[in-house]
Protein backbone atom coordinates (compact mmCIF):
# COMPACT_ATOMS: atom_id res chain seq x y z
CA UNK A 1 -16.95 -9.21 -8.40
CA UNK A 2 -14.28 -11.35 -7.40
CA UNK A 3 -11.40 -8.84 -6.67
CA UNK A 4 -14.39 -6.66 -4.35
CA UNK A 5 -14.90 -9.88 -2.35
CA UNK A 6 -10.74 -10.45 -2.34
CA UNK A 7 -11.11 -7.41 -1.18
CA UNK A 8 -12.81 -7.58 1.94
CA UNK A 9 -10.90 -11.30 2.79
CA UNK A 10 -8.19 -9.05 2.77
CA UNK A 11 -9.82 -6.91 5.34
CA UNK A 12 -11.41 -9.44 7.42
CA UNK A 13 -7.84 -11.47 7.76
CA UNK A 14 -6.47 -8.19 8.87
CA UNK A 15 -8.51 -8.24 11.52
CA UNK A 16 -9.65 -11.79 12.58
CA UNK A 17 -6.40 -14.02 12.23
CA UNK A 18 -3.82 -13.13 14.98
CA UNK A 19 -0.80 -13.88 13.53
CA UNK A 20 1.92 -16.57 15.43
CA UNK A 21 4.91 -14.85 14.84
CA UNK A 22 5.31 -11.20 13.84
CA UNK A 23 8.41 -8.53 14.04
CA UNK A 24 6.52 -6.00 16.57
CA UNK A 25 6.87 -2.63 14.81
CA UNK A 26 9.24 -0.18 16.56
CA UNK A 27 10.70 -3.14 18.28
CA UNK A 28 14.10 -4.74 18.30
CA UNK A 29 14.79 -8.28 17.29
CA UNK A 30 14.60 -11.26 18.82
CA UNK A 31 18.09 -12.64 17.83
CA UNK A 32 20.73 -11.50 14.96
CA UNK A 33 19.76 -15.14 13.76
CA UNK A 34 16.04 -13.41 12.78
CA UNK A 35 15.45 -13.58 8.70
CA UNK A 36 15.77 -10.46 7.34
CA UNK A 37 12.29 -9.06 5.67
CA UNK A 38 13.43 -10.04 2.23
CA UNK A 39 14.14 -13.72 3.29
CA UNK A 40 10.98 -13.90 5.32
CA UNK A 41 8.58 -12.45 2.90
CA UNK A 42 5.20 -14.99 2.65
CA UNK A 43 4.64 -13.66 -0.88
CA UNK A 44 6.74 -11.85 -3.22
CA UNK A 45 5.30 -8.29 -3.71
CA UNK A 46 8.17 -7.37 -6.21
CA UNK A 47 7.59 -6.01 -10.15
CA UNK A 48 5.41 -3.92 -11.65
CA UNK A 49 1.56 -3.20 -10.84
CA UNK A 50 -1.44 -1.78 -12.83
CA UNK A 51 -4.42 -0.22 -10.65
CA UNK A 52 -7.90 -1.90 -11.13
CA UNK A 53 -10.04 0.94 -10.69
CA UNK A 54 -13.47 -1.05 -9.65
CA UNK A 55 -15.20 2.02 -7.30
CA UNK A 56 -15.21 5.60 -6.32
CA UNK A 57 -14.54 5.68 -10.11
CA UNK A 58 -16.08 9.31 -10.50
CA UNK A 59 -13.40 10.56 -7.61
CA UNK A 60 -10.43 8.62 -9.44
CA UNK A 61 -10.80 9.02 -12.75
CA UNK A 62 -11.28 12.93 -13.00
CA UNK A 63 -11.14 15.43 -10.81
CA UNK A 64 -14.46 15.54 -9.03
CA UNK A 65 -15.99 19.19 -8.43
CA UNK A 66 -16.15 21.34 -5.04
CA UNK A 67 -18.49 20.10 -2.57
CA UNK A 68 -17.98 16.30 -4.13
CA UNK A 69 -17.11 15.03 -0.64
CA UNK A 70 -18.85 11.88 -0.68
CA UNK A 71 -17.83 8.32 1.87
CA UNK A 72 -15.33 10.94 3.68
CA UNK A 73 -15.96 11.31 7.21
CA UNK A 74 -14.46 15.24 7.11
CA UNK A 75 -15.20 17.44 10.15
CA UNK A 76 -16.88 21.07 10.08
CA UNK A 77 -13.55 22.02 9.47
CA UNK A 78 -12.10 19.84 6.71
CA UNK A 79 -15.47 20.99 4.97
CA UNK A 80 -14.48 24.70 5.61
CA UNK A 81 -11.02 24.10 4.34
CA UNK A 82 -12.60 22.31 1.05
CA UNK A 83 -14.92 25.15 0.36
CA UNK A 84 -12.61 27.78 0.44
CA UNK A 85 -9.67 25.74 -1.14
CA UNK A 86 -7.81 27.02 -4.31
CA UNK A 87 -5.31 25.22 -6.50
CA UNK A 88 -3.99 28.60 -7.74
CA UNK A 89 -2.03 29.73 -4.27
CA UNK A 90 -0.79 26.50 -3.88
CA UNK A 91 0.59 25.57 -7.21
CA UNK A 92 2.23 28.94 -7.24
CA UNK A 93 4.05 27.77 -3.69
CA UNK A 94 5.41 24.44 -5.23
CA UNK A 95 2.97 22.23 -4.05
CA UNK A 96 1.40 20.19 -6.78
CA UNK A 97 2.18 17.19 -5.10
CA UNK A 98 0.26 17.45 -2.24
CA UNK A 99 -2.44 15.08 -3.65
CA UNK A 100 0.35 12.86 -3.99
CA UNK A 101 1.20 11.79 -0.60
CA UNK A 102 0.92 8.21 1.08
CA UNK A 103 -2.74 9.17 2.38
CA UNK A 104 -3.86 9.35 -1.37
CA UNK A 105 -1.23 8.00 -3.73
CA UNK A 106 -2.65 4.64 -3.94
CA UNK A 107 -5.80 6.12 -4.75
CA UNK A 108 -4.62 8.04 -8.36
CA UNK A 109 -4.61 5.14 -10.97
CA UNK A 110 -1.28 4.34 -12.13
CA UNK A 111 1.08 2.16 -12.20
CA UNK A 112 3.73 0.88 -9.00
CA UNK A 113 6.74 -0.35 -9.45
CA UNK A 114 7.67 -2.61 -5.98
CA UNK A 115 11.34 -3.77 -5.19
CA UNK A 116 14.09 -4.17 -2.53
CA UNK A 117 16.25 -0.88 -1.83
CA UNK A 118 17.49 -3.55 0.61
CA UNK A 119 16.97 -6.71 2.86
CA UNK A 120 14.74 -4.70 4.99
CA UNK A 121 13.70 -2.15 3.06
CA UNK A 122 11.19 -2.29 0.45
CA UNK A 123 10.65 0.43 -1.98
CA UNK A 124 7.44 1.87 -3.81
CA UNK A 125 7.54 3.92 -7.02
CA UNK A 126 4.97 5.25 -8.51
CA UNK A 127 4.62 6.69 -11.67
CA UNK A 128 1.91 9.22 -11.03
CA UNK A 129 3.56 11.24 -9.78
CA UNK A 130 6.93 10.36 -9.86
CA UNK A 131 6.49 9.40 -5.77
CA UNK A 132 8.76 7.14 -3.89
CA UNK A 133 7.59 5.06 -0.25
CA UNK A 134 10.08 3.18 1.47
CA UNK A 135 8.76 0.74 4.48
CA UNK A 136 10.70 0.11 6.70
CA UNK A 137 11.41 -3.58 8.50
CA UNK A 138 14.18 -1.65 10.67
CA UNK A 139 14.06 1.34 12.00
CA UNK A 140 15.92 4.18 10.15
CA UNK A 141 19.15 6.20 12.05
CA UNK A 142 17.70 9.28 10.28
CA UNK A 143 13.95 8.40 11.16
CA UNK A 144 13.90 10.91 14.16
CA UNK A 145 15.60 14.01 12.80
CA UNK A 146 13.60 13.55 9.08
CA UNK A 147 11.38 16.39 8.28
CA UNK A 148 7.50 15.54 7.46
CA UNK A 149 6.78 14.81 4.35
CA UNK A 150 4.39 13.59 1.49
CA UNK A 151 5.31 10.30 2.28
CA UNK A 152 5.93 10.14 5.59
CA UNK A 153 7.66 7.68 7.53
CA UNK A 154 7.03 4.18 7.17
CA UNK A 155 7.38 1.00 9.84
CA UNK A 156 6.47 -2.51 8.14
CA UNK A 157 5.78 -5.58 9.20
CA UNK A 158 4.91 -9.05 8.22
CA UNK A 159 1.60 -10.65 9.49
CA UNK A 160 2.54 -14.31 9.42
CA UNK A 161 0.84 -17.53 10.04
CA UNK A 162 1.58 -21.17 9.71
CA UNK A 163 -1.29 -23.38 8.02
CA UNK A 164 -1.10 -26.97 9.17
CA UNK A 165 -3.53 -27.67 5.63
CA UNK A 166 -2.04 -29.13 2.60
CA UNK A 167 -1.34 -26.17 0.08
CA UNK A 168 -3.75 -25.32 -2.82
CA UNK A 169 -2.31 -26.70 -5.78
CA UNK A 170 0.58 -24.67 -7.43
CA UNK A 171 0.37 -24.26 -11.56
CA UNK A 172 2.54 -26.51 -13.80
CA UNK A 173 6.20 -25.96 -13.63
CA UNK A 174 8.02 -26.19 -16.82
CA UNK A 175 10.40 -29.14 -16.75
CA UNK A 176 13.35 -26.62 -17.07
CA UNK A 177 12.22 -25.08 -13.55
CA UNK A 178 11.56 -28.34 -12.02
CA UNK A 179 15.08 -29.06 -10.35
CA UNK A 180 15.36 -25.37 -9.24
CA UNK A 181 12.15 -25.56 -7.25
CA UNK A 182 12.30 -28.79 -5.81
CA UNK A 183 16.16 -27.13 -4.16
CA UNK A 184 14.32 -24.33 -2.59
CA UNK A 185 11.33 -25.99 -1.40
CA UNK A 186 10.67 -26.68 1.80
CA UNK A 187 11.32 -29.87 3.85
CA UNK A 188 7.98 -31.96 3.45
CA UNK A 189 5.45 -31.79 6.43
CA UNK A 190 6.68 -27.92 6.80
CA UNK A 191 3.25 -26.05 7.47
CA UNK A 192 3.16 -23.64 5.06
CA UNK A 193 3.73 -20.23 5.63
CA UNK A 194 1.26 -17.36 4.86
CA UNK A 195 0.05 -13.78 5.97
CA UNK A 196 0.29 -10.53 4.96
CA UNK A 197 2.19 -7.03 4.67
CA UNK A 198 1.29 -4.50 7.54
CA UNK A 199 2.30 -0.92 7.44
CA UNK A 200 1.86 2.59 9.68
CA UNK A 201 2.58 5.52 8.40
CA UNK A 202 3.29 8.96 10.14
CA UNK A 203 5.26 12.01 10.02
CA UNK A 204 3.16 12.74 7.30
CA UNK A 205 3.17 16.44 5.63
CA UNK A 206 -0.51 18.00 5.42
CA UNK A 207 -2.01 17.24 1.74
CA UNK A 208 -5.12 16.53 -0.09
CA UNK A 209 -7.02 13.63 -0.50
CA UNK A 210 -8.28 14.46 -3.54
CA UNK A 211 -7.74 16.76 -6.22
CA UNK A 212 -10.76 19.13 -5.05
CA UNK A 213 -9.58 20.69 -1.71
CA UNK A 214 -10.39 17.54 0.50
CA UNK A 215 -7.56 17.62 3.42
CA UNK A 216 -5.69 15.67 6.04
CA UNK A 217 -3.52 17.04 8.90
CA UNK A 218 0.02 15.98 9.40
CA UNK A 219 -1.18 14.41 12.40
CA UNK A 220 -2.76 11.59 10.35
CA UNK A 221 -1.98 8.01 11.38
CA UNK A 222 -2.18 5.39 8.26
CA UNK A 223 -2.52 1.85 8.38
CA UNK A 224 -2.26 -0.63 5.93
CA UNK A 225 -2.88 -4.22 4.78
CA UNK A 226 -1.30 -5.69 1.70
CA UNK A 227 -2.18 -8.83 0.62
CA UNK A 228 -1.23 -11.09 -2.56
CA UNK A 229 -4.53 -13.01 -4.34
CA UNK A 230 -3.31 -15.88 -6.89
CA UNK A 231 -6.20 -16.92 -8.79
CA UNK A 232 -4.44 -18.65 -11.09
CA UNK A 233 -4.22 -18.88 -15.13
CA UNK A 234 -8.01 -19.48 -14.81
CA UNK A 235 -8.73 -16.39 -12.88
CA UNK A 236 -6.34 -13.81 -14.46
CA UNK A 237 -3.49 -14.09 -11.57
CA UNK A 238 -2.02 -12.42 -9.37
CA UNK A 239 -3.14 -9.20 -8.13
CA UNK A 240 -2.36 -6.56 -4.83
CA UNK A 241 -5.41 -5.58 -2.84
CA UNK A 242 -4.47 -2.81 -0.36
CA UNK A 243 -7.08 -1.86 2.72
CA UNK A 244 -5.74 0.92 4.39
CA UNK A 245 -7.47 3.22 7.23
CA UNK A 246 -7.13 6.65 7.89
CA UNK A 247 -7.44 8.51 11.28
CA UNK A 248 -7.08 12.55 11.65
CA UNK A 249 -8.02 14.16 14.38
CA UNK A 250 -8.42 17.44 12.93
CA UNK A 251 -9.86 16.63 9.54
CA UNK A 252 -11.81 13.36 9.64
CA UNK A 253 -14.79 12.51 12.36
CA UNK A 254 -13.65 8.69 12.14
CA UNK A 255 -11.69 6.41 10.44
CA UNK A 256 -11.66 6.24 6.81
CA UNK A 257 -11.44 3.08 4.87
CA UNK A 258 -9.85 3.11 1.11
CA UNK A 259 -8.73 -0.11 -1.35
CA UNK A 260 -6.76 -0.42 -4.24
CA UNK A 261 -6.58 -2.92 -6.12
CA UNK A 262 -3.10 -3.90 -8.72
CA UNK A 263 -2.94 -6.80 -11.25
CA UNK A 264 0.70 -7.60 -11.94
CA UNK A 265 2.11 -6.87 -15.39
CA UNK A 266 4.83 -8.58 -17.14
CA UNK A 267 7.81 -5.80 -17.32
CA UNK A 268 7.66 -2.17 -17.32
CA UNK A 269 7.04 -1.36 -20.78
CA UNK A 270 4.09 0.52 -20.06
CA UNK A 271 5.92 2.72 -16.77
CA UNK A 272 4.93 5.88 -17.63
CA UNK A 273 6.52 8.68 -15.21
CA UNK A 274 4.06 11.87 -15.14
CA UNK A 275 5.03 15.06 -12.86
CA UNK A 276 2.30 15.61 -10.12
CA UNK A 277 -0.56 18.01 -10.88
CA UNK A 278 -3.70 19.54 -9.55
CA UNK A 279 -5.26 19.61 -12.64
CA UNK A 280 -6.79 16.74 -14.42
């Protein structure tokens, strides 16, 4: 119960707080003095990540039947395309892992494994899959002359907003740590800083949102919201919630809203790379 309503306070702050300072995708910066994304970064998103499956569990967990189109908005013709789709012609063209692109990835429980490829670019693994996103804080030299693909291209941004309230109170810190975080913390009376990862996606390559012949176009348009929850020792942690929309002209009749939710692990001892499929 508590990560579906974390869920939709990610959602609603997505839509309702307007942040007071944000690096306007596809823009250029203000100054060369700018933070890069790693050093501005209101949470650290970093490690490894287990999905929570909490709904849609029939859809995500096996490989729902033909005709199993259920919360998707899909036009006359996505239907059409459903119906008469066939994992046989496309496996034998090499492309199992079309139900593993950015529209859908998120949705295939798993594992992600989050880091810096560098200060302005962070980098997605997944291990269903074996699928890599990188989103962008600067725009890639290559971005314009890249081919579609699964993943697509990626422009990030951070959502961030100063709260003049005190902070919610932090857990413990081992004595050991003590002198290490009082170095890096802010000067006191600094408001502190908070908000949220926003990413758009394009230059996608036409997949599947699921495993049963439900499609989207390469001219879908994906938006996301990632947000960090803390609940503490008392409430299990930390864990991701991801809201993102989807909008296809061709294949869906209106926006379509999916979340994922990730509790961070410890290490990767449980990464488990699997190939992509269109079986089970």
């Amino acid at each position: 119960m508590r990560k579906t309503l974390a869920v939709l306070t990610a959602a609603a702050l997505s839509l309702a707080i307007a942040p007071l300072w944000a690096q306007p995708a596809g823009g250029p910066r203000e100054s060369a003095n700018v933070a890069s994304a790693r050093a501005a970064a209101p949470f650290d998103p970093t490690g490894y990540w287990v999905s929570i499956v909490t709904q849609d569990w029939v859809f995500r967990m096996v490989v729902p039947q033909r005709g199993q189109y259920s919360d998707v908005p899909l036009t006359l013709k996505a239907q059409a395309f459903a119906d008469a789709w066939q994992p046989g012609p496309d496996e034998a063209a090499g492309k199992q892992c079309e139900a593993y692109g950015a529209p859908a990835i998120l949705q295939i429980p798993g594992r992600l494994h989050v880091s810096w490829q560098d200060a302005n670019t962070l980098q997605v693994q997944t291990d269903a899959g074996m699928q890599t996103r990188l989103l962008h804080f600067e725009p890639s030299a290559d971005a314009a002359s890249a081919p579609p693909s699964w993943q697509g291209y990626t422009r990030a941004q951070w959502m961030l907003y100063r709260a003049a309230a005190q902070r919610a109170p932090q857990r413990a810190i081992p004595p050991a740590g003590q002198a290490a975080a009082a170095a890096n913390a802010e000067p006191q009376g600094t408001p502190a800083r908070y908000g949220w990862l926003q990413a758009v996606t394009t230059d996608l390559r036409a997949g599947l949102l699921r495993k049963n012949g439900v499609p989207y176009s390469g001219q879908t348009r994906m938006t996301e919201n990632w947000q960090l929850n803390d609940g503490g020792d008392d409430y299990g942690g930390e864990w991701l919630t991801v809201t993102t929309i989807l909008q296809d002209p061709q294949y869906l009749a209106g926006p379509y809203v999916e979340n994922a939710l990730f509790d961070r692990e410890a290490d990767g001892s449980k990464w488990d790379p699997t190939p992509c499929s269109l079986g089970e």
